[in-house]
N, C-alpha and C. Protein backbone atom coordinates (compact mmCIF):
# COMPACT_ATOMS: atom_id res chain seq x y z
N UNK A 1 -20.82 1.64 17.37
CA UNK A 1 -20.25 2.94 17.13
C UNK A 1 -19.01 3.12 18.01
N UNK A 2 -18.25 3.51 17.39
CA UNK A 2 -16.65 3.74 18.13
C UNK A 2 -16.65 5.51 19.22
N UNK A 3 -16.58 5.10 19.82
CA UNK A 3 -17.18 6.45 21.26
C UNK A 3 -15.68 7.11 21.61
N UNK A 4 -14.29 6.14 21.21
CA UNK A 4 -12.74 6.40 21.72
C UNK A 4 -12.23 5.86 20.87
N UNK A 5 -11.85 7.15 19.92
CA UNK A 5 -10.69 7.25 18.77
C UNK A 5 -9.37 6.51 19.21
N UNK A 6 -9.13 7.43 19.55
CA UNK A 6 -7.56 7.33 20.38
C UNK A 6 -7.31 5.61 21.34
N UNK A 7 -7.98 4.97 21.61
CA UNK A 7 -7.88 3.74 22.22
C UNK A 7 -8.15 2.78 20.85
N UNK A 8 -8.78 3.15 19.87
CA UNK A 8 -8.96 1.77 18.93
C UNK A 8 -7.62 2.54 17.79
N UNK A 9 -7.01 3.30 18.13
CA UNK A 9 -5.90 4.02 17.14
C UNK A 9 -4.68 3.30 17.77
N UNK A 10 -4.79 2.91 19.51
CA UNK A 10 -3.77 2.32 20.14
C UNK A 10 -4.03 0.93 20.01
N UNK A 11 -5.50 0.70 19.83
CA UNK A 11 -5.63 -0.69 19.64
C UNK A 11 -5.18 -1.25 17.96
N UNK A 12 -5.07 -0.64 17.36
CA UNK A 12 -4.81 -1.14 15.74
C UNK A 12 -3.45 -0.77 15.85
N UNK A 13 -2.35 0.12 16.34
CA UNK A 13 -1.06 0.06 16.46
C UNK A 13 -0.42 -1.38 17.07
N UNK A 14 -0.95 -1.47 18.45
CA UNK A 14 -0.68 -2.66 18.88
C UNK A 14 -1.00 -4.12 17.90
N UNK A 15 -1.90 -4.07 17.18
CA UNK A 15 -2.26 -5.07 16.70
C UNK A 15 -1.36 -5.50 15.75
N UNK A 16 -0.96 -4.47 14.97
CA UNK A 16 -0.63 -4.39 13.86
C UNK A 16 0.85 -4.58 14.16
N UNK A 17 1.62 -4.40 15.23
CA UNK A 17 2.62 -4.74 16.01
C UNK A 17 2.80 -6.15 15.91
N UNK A 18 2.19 -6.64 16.68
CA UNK A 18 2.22 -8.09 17.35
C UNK A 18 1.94 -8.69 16.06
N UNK A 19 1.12 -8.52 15.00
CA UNK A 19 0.63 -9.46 14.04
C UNK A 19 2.30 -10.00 13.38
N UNK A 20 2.44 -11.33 13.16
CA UNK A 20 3.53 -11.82 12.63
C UNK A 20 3.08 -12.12 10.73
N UNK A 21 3.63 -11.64 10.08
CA UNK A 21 3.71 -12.36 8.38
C UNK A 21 4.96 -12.60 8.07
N UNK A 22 5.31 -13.51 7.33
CA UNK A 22 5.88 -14.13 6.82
C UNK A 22 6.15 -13.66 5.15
N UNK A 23 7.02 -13.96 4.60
CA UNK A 23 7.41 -13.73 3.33
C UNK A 23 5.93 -14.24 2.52
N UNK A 24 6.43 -15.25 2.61
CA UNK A 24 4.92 -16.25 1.48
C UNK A 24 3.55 -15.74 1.85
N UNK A 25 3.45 -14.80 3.56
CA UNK A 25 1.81 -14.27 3.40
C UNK A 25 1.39 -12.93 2.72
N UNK A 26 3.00 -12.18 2.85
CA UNK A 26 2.63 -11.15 1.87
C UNK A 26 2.66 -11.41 0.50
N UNK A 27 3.47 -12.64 -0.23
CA UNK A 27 3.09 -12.77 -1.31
C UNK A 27 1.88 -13.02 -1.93
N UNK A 28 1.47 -13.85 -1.42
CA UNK A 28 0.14 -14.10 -1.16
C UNK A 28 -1.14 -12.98 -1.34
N UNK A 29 -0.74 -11.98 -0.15
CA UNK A 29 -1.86 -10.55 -0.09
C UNK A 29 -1.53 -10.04 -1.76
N UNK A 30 0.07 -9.96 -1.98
CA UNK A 30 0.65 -8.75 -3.03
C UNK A 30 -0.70 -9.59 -4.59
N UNK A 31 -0.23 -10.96 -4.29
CA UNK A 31 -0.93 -11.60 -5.94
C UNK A 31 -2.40 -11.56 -5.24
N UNK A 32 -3.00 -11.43 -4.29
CA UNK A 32 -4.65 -11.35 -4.47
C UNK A 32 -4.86 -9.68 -4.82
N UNK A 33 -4.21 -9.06 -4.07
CA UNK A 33 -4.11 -7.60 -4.84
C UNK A 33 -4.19 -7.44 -6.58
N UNK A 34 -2.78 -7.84 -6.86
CA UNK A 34 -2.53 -7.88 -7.96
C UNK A 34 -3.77 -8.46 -9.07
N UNK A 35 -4.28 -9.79 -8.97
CA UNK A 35 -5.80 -10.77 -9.24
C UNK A 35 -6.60 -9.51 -9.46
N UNK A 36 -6.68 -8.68 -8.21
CA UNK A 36 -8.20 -7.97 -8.33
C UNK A 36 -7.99 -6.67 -8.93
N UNK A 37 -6.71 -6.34 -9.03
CA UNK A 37 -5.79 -5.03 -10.12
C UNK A 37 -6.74 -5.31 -11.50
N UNK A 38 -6.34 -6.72 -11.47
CA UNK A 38 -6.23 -7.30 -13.45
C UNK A 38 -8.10 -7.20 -13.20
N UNK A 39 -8.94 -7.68 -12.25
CA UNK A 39 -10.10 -8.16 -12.70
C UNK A 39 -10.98 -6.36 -13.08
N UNK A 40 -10.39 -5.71 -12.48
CA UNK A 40 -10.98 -4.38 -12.36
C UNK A 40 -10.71 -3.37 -13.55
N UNK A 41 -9.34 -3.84 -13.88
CA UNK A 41 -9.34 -3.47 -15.65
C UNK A 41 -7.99 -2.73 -15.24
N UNK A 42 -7.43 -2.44 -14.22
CA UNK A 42 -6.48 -1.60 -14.02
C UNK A 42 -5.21 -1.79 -14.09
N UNK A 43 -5.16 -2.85 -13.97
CA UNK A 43 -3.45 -3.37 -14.12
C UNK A 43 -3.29 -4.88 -15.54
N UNK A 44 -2.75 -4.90 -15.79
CA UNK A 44 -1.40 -4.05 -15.64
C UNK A 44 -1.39 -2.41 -17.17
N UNK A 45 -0.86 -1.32 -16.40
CA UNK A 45 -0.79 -0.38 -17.14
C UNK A 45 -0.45 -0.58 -18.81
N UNK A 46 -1.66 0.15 -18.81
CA UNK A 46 -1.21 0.50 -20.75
C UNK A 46 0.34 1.04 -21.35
N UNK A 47 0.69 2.04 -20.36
CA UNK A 47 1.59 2.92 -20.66
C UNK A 47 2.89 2.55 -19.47
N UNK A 48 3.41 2.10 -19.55
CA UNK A 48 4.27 2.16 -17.66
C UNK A 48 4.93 3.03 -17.47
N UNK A 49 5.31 4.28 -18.31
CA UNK A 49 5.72 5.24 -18.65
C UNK A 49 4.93 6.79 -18.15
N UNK A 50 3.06 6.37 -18.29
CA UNK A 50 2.37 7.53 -17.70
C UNK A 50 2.57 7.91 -16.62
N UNK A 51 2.96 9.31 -16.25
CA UNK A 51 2.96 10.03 -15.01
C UNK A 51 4.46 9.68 -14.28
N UNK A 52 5.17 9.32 -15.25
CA UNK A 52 6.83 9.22 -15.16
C UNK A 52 7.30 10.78 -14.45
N UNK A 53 7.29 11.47 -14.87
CA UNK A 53 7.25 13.06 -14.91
C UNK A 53 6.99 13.56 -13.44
N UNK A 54 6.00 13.07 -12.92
CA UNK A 54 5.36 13.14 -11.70
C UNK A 54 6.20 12.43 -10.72
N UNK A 55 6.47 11.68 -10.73
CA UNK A 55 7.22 10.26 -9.92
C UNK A 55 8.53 11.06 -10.28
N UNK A 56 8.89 11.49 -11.15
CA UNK A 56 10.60 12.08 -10.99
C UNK A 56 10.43 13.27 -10.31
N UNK A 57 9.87 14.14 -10.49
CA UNK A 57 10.00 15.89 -9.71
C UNK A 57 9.32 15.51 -8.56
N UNK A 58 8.75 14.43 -7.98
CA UNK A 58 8.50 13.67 -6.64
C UNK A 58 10.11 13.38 -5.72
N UNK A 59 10.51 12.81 -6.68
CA UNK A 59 12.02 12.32 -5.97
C UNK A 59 12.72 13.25 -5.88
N UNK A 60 12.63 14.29 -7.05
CA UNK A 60 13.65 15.73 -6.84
C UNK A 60 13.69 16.16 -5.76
N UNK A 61 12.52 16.33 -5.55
CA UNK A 61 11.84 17.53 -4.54
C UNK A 61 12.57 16.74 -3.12
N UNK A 62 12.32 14.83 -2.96
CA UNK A 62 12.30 14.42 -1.48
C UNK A 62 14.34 14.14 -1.71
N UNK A 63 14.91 14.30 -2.67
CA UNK A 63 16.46 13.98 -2.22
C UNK A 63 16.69 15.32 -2.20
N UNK A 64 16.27 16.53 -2.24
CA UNK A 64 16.86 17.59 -1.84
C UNK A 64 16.10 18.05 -0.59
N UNK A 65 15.68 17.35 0.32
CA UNK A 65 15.42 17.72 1.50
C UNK A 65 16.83 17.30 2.78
């Protein structure tokens, strides 16, 4: 059981710091991602178009800040 938030919050910053990847290891993560997208039924989208609408008045909203 984790007893100190705040020290394993500094401990996963640091980690996540220091950890080195490389081009080819995120490709790597992106296509086992991607693998378990397709096995789960979810990717690739039916529509690539759904929730277009959403994703634009998203961007409205953050370039007029």
């Amino acid at each position: 059981m984790i007893k100190d938030g705040k020290l394993l919050s500094t401990f996963e910053r640091e980690y996540i710091r220091m950890e080195k990847t490389d081009y080819f290891d995120s490709l790597r993560f992106f296509e086992a991602m991607w693998n378990e997208g397709v096995y789960l039924g979810v990717l690739p989208s039916i529509d690539p178009l759904d929730g277009i609408e959403v994703d634009l008045r998203i961007a409205r909203i953050l370039n007029h800040v």
